[in-house]
N, C-alpha and C. Protein backbone atom coordinates (compact mmCIF):
# COMPACT_ATOMS: atom_id res chain seq x y z
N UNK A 1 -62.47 -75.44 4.70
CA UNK A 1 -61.42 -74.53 5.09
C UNK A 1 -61.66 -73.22 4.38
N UNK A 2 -61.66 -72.31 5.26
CA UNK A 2 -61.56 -70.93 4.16
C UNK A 2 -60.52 -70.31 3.37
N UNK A 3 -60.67 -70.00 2.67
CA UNK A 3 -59.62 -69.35 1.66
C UNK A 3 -59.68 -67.87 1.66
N UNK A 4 -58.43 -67.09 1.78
CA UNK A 4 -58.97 -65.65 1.23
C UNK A 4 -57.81 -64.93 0.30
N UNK A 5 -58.09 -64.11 0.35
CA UNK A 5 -57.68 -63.10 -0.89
C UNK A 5 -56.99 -61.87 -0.55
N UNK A 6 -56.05 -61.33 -1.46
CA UNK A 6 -55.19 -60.04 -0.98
C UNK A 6 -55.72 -59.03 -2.30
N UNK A 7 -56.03 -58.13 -1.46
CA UNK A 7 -56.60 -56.81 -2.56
C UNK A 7 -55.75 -55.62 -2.07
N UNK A 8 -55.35 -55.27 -3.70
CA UNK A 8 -54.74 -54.08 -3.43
C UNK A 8 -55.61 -52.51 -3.87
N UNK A 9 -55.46 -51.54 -3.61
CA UNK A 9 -56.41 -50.32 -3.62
C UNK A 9 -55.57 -49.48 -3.99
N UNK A 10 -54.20 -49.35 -4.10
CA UNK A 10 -53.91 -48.44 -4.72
C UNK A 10 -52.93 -47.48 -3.57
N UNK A 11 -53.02 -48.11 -2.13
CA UNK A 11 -52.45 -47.16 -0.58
C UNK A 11 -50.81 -47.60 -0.86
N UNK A 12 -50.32 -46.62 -0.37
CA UNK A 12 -49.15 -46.78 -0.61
C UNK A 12 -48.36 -46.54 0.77
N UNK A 13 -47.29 -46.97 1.32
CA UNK A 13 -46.88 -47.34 2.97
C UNK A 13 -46.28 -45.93 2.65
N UNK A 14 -45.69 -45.29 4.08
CA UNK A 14 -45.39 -44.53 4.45
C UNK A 14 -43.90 -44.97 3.97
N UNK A 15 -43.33 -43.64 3.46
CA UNK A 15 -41.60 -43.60 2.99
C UNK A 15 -41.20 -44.24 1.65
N UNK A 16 -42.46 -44.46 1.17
CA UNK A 16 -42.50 -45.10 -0.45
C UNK A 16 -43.38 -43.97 -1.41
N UNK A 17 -42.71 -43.90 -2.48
CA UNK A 17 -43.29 -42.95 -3.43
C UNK A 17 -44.47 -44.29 -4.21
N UNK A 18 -45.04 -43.54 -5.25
CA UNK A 18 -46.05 -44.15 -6.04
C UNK A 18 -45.51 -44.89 -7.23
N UNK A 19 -44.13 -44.11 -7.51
CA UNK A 19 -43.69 -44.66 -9.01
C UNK A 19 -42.08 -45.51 -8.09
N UNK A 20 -42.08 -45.74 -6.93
CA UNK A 20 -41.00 -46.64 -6.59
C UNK A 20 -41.86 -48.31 -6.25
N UNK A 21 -43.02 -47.71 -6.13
CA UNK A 21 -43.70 -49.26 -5.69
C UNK A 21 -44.41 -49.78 -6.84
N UNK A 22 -44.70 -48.94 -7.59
CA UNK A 22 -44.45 -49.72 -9.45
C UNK A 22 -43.76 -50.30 -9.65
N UNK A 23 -42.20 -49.77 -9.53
CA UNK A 23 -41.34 -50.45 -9.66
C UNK A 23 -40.74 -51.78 -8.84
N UNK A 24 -41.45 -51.48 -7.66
CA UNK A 24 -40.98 -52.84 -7.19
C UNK A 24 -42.09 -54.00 -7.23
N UNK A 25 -43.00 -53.67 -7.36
CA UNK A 25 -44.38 -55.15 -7.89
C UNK A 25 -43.84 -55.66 -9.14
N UNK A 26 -43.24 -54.24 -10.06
CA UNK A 26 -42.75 -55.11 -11.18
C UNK A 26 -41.65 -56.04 -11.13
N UNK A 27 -40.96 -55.78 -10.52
CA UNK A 27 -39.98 -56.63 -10.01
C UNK A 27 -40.30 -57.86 -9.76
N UNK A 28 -40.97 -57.47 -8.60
CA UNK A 28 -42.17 -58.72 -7.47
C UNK A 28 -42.50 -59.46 -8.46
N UNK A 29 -43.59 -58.75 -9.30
CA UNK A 29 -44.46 -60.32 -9.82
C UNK A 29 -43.93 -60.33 -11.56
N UNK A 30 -42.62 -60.03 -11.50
CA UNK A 30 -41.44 -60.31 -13.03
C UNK A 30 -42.39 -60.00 -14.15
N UNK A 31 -42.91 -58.72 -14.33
CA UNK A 31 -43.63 -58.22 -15.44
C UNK A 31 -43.12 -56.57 -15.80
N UNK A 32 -43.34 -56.12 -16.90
CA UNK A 32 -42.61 -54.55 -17.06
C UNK A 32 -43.71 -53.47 -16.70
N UNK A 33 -43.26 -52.52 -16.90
CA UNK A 33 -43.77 -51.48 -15.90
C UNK A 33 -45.45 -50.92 -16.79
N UNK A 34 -45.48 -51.21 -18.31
CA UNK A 34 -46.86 -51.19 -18.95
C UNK A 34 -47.67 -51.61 -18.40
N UNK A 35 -47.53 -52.84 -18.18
CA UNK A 35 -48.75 -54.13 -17.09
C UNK A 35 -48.84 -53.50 -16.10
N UNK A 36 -47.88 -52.81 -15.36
CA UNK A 36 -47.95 -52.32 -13.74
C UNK A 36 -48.76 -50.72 -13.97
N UNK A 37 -48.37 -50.39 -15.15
CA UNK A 37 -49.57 -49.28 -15.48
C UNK A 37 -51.36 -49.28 -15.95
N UNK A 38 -51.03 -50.87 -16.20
CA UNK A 38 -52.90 -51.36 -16.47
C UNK A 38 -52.92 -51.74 -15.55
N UNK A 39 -52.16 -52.04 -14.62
CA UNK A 39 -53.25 -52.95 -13.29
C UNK A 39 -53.30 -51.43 -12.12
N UNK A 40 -52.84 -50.76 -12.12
CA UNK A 40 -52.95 -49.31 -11.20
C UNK A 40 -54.12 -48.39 -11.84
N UNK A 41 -54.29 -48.59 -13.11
CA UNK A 41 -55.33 -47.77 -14.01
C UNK A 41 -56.95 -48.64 -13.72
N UNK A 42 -56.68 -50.25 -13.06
CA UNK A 42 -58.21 -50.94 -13.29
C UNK A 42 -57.62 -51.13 -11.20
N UNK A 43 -57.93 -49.67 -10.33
CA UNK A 43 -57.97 -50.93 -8.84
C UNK A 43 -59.46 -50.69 -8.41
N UNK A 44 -59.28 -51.58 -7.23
CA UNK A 44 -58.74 -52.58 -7.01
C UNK A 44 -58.68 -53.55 -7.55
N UNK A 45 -57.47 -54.20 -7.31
CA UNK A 45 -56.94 -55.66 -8.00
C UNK A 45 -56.81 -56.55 -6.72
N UNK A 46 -57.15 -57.71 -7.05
CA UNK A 46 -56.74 -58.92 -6.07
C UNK A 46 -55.47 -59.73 -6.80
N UNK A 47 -54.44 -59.47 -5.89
CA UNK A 47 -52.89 -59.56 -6.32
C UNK A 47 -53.14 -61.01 -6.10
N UNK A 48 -53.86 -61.90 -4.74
CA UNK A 48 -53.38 -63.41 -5.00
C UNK A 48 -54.52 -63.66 -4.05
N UNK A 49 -54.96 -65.06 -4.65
CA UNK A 49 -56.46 -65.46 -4.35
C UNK A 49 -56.80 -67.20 -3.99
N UNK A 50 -57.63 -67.14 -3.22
CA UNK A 50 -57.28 -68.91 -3.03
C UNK A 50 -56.14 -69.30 -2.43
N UNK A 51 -55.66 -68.62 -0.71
CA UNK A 51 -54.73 -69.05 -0.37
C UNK A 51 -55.38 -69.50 1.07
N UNK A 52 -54.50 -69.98 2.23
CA UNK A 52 -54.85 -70.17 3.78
C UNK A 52 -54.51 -68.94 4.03
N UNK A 53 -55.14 -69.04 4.97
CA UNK A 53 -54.95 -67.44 5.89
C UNK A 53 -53.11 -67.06 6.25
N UNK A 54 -52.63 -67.90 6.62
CA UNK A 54 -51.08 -67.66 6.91
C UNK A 54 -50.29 -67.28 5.67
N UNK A 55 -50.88 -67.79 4.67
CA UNK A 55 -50.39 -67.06 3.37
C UNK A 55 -50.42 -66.02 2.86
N UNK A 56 -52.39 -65.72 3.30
CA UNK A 56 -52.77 -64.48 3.06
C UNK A 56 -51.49 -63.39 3.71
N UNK A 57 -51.17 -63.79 4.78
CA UNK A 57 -50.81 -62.62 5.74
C UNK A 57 -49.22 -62.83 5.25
N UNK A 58 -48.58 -63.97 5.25
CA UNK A 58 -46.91 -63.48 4.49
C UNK A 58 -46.67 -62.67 3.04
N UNK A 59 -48.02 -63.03 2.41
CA UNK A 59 -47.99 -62.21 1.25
C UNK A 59 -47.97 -61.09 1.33
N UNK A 60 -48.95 -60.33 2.28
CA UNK A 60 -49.53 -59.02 2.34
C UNK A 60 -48.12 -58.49 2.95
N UNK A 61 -47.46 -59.05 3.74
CA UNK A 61 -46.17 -58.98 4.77
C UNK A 61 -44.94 -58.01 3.38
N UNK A 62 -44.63 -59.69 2.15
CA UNK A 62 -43.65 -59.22 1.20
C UNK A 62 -44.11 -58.04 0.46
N UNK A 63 -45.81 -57.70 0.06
CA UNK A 63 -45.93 -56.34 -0.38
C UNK A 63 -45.75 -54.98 0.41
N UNK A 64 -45.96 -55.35 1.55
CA UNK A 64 -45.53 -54.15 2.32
C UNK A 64 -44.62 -53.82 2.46
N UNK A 65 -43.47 -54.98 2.57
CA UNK A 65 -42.23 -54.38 2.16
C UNK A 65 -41.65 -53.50 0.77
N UNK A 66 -42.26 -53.94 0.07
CA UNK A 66 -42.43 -53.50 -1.39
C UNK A 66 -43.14 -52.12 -1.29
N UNK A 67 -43.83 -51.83 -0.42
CA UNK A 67 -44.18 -50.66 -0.83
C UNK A 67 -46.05 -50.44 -0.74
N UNK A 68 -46.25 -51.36 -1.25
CA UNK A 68 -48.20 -51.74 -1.13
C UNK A 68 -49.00 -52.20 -0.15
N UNK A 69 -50.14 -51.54 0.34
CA UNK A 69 -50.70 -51.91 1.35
C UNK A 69 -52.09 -52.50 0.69
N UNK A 70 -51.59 -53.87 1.55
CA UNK A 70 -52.97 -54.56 0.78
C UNK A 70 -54.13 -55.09 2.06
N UNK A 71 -55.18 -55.33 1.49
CA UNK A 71 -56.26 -56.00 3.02
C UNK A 71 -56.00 -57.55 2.25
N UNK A 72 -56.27 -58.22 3.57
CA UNK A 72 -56.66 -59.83 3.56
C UNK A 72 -58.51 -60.24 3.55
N UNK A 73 -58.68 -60.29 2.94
CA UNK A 73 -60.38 -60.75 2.67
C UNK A 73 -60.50 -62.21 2.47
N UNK A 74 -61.83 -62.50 3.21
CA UNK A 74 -62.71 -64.27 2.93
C UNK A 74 -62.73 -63.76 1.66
N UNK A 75 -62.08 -64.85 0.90
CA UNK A 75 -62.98 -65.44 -0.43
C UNK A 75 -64.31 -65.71 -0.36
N UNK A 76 -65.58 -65.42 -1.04
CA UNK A 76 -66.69 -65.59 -1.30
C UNK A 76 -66.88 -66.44 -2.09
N UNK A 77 -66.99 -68.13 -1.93
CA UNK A 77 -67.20 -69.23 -2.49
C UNK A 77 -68.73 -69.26 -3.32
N UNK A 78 -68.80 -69.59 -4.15
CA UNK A 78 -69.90 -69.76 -4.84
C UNK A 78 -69.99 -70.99 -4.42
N UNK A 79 -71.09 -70.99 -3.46
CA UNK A 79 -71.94 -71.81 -3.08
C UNK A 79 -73.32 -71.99 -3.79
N UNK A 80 -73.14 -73.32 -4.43
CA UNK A 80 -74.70 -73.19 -5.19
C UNK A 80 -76.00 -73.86 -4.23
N UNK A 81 -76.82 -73.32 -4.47
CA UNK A 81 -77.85 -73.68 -3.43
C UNK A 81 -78.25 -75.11 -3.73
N UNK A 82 -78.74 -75.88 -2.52
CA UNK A 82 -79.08 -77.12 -3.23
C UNK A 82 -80.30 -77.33 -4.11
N UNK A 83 -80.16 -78.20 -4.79
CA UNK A 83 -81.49 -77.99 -5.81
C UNK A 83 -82.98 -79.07 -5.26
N UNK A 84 -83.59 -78.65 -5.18
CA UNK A 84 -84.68 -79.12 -5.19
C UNK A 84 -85.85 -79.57 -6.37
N UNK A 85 -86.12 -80.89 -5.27
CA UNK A 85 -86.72 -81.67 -6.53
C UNK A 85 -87.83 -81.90 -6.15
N UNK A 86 -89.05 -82.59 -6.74
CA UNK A 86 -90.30 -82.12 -6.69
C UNK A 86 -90.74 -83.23 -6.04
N UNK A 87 -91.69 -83.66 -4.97
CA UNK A 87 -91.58 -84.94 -4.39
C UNK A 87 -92.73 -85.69 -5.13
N UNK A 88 -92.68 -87.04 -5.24
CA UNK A 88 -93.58 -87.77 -5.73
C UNK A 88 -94.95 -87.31 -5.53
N UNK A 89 -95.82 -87.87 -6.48
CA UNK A 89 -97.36 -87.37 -5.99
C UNK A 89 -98.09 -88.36 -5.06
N UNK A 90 -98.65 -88.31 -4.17
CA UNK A 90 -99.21 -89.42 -3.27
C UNK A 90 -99.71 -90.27 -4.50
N UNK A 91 -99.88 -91.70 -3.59
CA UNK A 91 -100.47 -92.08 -4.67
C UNK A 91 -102.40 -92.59 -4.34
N UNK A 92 -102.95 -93.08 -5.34
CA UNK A 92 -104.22 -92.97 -5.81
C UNK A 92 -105.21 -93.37 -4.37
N UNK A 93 -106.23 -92.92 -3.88
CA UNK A 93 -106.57 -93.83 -2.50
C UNK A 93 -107.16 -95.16 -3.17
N UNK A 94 -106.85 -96.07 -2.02
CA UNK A 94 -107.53 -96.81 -2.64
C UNK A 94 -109.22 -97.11 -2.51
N UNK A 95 -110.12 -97.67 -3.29
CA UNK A 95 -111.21 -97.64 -3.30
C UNK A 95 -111.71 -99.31 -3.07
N UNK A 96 -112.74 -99.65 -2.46
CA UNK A 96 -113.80 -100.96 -2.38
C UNK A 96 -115.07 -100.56 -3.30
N UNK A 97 -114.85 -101.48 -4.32
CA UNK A 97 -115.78 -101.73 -5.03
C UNK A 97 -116.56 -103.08 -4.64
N UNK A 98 -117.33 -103.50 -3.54
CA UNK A 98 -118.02 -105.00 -3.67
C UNK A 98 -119.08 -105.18 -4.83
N UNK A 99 -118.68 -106.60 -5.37
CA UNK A 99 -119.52 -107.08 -6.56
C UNK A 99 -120.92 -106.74 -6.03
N UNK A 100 -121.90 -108.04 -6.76
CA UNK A 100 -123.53 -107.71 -6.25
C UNK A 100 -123.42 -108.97 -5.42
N UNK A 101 -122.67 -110.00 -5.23
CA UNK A 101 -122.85 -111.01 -4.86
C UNK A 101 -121.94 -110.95 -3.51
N UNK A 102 -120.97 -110.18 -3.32
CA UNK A 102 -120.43 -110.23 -2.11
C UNK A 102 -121.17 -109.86 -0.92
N UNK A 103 -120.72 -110.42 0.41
CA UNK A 103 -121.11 -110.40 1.78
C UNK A 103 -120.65 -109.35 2.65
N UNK A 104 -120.84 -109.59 3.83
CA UNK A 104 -120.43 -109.05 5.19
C UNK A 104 -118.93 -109.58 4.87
N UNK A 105 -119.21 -110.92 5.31
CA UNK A 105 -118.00 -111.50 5.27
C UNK A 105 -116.66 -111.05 4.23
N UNK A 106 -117.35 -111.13 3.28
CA UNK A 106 -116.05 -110.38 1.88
C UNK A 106 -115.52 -109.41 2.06
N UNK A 107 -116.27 -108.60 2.99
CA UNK A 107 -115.80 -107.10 2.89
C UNK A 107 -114.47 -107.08 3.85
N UNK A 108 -113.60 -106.48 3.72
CA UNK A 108 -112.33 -106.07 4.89
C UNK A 108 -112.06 -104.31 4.43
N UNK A 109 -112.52 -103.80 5.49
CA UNK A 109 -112.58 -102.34 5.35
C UNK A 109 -110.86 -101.82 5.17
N UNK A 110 -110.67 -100.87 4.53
CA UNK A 110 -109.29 -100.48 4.26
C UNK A 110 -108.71 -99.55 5.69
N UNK A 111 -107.78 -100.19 5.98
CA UNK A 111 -107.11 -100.14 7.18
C UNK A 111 -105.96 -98.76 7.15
N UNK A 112 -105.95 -97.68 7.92
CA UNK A 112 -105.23 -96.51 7.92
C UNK A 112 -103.82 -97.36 7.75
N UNK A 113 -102.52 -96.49 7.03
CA UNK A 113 -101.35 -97.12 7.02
C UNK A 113 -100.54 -96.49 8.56
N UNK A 114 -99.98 -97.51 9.39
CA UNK A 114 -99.20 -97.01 10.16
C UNK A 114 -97.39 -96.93 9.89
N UNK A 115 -97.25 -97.21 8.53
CA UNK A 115 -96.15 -97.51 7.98
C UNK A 115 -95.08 -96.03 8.84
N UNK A 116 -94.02 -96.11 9.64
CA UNK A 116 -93.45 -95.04 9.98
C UNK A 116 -93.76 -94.71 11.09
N UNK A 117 -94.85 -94.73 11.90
CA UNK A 117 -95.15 -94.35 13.03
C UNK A 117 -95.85 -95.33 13.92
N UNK A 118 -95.63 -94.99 15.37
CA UNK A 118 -95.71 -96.36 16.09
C UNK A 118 -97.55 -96.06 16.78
N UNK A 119 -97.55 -97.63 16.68
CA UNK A 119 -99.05 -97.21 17.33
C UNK A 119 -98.98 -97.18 18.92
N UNK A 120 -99.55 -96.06 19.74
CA UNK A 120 -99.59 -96.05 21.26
C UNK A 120 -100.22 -97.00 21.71
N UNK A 121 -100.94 -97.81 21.25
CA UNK A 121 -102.17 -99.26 22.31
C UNK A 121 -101.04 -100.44 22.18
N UNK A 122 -100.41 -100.11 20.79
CA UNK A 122 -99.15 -101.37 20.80
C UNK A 122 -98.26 -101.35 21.89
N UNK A 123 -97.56 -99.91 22.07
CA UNK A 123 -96.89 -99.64 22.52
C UNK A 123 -97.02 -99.91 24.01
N UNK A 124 -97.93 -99.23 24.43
CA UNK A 124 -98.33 -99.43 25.57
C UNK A 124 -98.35 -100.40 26.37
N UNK A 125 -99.35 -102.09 25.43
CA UNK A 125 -99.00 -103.38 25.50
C UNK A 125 -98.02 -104.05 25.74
N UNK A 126 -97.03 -103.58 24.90
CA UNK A 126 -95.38 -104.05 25.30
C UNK A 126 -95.24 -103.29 26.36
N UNK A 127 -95.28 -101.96 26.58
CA UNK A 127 -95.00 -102.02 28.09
C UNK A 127 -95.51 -102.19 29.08
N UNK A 128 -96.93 -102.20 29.24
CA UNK A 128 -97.36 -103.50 30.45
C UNK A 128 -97.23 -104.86 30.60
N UNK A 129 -96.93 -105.29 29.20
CA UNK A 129 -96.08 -106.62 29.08
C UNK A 129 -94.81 -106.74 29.96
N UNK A 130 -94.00 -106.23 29.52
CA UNK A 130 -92.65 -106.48 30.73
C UNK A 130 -92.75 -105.72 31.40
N UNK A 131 -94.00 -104.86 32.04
CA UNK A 131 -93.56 -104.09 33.20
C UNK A 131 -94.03 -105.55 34.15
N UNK A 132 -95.08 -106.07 33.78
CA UNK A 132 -95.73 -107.67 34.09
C UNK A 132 -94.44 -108.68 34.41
N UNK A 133 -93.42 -109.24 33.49
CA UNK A 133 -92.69 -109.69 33.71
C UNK A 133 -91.20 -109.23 34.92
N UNK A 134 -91.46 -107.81 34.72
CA UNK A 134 -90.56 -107.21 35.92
C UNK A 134 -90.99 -107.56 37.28
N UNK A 135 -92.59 -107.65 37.52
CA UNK A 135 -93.04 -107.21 38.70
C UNK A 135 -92.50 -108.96 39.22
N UNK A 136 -92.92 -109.92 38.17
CA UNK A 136 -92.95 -111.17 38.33
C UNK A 136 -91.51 -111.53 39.01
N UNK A 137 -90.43 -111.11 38.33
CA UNK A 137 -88.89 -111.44 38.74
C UNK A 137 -89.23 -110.60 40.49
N UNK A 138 -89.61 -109.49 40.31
CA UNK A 138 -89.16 -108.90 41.88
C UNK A 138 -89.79 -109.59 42.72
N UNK A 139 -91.25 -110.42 42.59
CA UNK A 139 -91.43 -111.11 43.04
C UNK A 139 -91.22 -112.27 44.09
N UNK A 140 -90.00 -113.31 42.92
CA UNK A 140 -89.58 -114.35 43.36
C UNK A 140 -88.48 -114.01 43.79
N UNK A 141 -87.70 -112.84 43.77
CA UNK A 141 -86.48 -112.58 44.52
C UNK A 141 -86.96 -112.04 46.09
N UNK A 142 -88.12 -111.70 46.17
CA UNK A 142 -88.86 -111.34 47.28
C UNK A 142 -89.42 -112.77 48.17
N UNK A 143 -89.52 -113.65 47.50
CA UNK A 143 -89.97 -115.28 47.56
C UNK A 143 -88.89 -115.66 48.52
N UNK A 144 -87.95 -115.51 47.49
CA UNK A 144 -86.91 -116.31 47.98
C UNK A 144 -85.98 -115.52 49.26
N UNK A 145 -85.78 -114.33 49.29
CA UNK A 145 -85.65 -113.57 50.69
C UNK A 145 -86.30 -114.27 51.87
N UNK A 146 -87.32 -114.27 51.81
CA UNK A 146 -88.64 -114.89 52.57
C UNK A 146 -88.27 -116.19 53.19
N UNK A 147 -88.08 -117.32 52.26
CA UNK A 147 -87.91 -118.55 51.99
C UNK A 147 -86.72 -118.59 53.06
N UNK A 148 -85.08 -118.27 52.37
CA UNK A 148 -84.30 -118.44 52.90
C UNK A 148 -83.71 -117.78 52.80
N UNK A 149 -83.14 -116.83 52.09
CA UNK A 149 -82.45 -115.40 51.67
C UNK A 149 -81.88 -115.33 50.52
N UNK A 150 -81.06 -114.75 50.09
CA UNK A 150 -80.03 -114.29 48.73
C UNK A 150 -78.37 -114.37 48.11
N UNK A 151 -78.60 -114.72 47.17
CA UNK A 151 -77.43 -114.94 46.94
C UNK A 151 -76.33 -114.05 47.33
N UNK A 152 -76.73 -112.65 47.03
CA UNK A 152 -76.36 -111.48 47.71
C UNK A 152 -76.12 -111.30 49.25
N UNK A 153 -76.59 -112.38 49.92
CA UNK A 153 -76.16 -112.03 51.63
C UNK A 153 -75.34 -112.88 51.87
N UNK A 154 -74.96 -113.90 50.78
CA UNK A 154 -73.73 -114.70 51.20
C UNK A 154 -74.18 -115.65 51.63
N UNK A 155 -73.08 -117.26 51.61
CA UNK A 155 -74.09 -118.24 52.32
C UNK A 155 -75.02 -118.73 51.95
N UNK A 156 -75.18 -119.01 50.26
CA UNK A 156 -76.28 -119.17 49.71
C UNK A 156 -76.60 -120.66 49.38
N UNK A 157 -77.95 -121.04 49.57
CA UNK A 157 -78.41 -122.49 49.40
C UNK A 157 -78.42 -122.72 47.59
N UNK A 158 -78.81 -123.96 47.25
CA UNK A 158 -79.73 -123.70 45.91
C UNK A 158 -80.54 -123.48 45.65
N UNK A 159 -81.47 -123.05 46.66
CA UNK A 159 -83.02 -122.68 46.74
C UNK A 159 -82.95 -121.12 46.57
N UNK A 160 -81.62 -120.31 47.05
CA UNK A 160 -81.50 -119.20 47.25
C UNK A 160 -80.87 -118.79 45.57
N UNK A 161 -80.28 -119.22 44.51
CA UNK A 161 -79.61 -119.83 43.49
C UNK A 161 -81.06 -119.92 42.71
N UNK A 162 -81.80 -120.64 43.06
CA UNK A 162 -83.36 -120.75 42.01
C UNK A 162 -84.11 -119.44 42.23
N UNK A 163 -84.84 -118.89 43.23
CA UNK A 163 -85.53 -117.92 43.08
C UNK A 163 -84.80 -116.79 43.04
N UNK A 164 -83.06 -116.61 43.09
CA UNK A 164 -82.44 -115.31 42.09
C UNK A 164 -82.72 -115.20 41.24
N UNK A 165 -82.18 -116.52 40.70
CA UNK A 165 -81.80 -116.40 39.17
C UNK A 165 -83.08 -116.78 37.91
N UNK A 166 -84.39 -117.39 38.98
CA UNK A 166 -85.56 -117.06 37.85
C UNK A 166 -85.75 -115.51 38.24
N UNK A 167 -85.87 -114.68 39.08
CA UNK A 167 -86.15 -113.07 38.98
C UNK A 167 -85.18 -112.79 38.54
N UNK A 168 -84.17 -113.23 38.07
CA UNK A 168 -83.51 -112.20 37.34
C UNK A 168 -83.66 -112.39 36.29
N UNK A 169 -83.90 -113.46 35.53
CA UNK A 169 -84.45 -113.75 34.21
C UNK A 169 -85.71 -113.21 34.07
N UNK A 170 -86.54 -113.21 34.87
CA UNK A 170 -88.03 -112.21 34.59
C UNK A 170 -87.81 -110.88 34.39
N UNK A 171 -87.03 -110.09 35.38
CA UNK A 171 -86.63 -108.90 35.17
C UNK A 171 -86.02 -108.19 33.72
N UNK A 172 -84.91 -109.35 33.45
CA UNK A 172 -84.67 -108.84 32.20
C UNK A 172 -85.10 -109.31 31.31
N UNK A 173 -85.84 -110.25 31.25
CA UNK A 173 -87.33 -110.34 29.95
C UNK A 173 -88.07 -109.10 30.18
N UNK A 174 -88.47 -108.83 31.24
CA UNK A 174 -89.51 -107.63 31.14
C UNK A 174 -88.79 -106.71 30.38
N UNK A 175 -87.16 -106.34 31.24
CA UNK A 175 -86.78 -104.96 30.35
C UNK A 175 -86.54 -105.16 28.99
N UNK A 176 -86.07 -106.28 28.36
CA UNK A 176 -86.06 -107.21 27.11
C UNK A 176 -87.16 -106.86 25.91
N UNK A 177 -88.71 -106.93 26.78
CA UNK A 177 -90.24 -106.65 26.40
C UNK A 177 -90.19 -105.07 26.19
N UNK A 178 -89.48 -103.90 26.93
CA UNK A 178 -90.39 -103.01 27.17
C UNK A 178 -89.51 -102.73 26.13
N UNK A 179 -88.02 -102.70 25.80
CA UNK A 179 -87.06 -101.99 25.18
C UNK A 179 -87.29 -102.00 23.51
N UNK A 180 -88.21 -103.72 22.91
CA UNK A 180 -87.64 -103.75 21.96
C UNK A 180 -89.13 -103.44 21.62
């Protein structure tokens, strides 16, 4: 939420003298007229700070009646930047040292990490995998049209009941395969 602030400069409203609106801030904010002579000697002053905007503006409202023309300003929050921290150092690669006695066989070459990112031949696999199992369901719902028709045209056998309901179980294995 923003907050802002009432600053006064020293303007004085029309039909108010300079030494009547001294007198009435002193009034206003219950202090004697010395204080009202150091705070006119250091302006601008911000009379009240850290409020909502509707405040800002009834405040500025009761000084104007008083005599003072003040602006409504955003507060400027000290926002501290976030801090940053230094990220770990990778760590060491690793190295194959084979003894004198090791083989072909011993050796297992060090494998790139896919930790985080997906491999595309995997990917791919799964999805010709259930695109395979999709084609399979449309298949037997195509079977069974053929055969005798669909559960969907009404009038249905159990033969019409078997080759739905295995394509529809293929179908959504396939989408099952491609999704996860």
């Amino acid at each position: 939420m923003n907050q802002y602030q009432l600053v006064f400069n020293g303007t004085v409203a029309d039909g108010h003298n300079l030494n009547e609106v001294k007198r009435n801030l002193a009034s206003l904010f219950k202090i004697d007229e010395t204080k009202i002579e150091q705070l006119f000697s250091s302006l601008p002053i911000v009379v009240k700070k850290n409020v909502d905007y509707d405040g800002a503006i009834k405040a500025q409202r009761v000084l104007r009646k008083a005599g003072a023309i003040c602006q409504v300003e955003e507060a400027i929050q000290n926002i501290q930047p976030p801090v940053m921290e230094k990220a770990a150092p990778p760590p060491p690669p690793l190295t194959y040292k084979p003894d004198l006695g090791a083989t072909d066989i011993d050796y297992i070459p060090p494998t790139k990490s896919t930790a985080g990112s997906t491999n595309s031949k995997d990917s791919q696999k799964k999805g010709i995998k259930g695109l395979g199992d999709i084609i399979v369901g449309v298949v037997l719902i195509g079977i069974g049209f053929v055969v005798g028709g669909s559960v969907l045209m009404g009038d249905a056998t159990w033969l019409d009941y078997c080759f739905d309901g295995l394509g529809v179980f293929w179908i959504g294995s396939g989408i099952f395969k491609m999704v996860r």
